[in-house]
Protein backbone atom coordinates (compact mmCIF):
# COMPACT_ATOMS: atom_id res chain seq x y z
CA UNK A 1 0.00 0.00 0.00
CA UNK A 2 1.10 3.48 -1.15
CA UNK A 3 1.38 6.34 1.77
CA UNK A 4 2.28 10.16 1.15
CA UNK A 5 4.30 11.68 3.84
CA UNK A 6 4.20 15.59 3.94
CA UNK A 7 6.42 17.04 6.35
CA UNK A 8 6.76 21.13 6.93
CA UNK A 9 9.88 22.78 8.77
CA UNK A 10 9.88 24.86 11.50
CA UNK A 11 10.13 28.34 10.66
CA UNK A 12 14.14 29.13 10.69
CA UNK A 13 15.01 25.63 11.05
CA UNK A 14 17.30 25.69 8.02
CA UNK A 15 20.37 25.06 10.58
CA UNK A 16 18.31 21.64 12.20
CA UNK A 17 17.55 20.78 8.40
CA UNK A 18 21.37 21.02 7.42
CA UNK A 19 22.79 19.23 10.78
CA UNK A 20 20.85 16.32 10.09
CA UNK A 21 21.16 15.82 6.68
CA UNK A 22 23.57 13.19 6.66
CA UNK A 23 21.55 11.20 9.36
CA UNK A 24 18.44 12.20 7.21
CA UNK A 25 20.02 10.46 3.56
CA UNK A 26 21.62 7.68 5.57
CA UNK A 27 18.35 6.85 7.01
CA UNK A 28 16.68 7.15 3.36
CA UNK A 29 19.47 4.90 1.83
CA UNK A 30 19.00 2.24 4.39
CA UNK A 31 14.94 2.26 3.54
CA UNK A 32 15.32 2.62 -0.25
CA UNK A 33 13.51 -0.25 -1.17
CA UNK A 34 9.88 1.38 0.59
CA UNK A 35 10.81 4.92 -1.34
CA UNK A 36 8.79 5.07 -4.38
CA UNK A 37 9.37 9.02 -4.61
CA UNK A 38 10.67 11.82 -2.33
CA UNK A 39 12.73 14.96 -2.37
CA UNK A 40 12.66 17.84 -0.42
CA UNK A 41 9.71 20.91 -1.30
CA UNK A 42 11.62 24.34 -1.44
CA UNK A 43 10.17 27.53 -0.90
CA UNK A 44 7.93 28.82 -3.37
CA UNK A 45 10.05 31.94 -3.75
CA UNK A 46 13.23 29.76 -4.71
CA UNK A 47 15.00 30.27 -1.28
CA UNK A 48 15.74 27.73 0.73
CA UNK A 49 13.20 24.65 1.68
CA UNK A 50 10.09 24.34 3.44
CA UNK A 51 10.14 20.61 4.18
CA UNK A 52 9.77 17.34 2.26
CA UNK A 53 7.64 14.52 0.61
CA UNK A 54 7.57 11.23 -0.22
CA UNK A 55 5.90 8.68 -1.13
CA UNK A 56 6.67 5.43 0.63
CA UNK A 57 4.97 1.45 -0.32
CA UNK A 58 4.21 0.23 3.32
CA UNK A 59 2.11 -2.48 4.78
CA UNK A 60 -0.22 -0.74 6.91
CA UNK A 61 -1.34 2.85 8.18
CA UNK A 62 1.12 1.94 11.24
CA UNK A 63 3.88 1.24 9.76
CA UNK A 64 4.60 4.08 7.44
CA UNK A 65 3.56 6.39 10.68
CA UNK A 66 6.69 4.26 12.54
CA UNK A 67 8.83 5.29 9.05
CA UNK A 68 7.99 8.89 8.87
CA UNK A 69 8.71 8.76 12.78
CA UNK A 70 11.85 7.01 12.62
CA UNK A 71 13.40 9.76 10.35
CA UNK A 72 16.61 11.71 11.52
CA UNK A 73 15.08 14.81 10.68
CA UNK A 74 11.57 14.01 12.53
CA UNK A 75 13.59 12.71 15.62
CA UNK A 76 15.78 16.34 15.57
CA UNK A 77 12.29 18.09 15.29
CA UNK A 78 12.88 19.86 12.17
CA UNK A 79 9.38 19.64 11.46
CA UNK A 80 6.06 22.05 12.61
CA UNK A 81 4.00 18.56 11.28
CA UNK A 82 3.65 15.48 9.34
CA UNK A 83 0.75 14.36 7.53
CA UNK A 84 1.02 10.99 6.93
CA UNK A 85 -1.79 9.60 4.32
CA UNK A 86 -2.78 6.18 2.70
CA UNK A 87 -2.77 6.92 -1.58
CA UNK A 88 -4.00 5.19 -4.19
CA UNK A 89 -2.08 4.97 -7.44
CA UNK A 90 -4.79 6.55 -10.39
CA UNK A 91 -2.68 7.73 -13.15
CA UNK A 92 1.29 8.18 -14.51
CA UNK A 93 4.13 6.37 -14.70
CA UNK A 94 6.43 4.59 -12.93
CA UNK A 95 4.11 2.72 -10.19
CA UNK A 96 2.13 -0.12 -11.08
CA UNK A 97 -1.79 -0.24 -9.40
């Protein structure tokens, strides 16, 4: 099952963002078979970023809440919240239904 995690930064977290990076990709490596997209959402202005999304393939509602949780950058507090959601695959490439 498909899940979209949302997460949104602090305001003027940019130095929490950047100290757990590292942490943050290692983490992402070491789960890289669940990823199915992600990246981080910058502003809307161009400067800087205003948190992250991806979209994960995890067995229940549970455990993607445990994977979203169990990120560096969730554990440092980067982020104001984190909207984890089930999704269901309608149209595009790349994923199968």
């Amino acid at each position: 099952m498909y899940f979209i995690i949302l997460c949104t930064d602090k305001p003027d977290s940019g130095d929490v963002r950047a100290a757990n990076r590292d942490a943050h990709i290692t983490y992402l490596k070491a789960h890289a078979d669940d990823i199915r997209l992600g990246g981080a959402t910058p502003n809307p202005d161009g400067d800087g970023v205003s948190g992250s999304f991806l979209l994960i393939e995890a067995a229940s509602y549970d455990d993607a809440k445990a994977w979203a949780a169990g990120d560096p950058f969730a554990k440092a507090g980067l982020f104001r919240d984190v909207e984890v959601r089930p999704w269901n695959f309608g149209i595009g490439s790349g994923l199968s239904k």
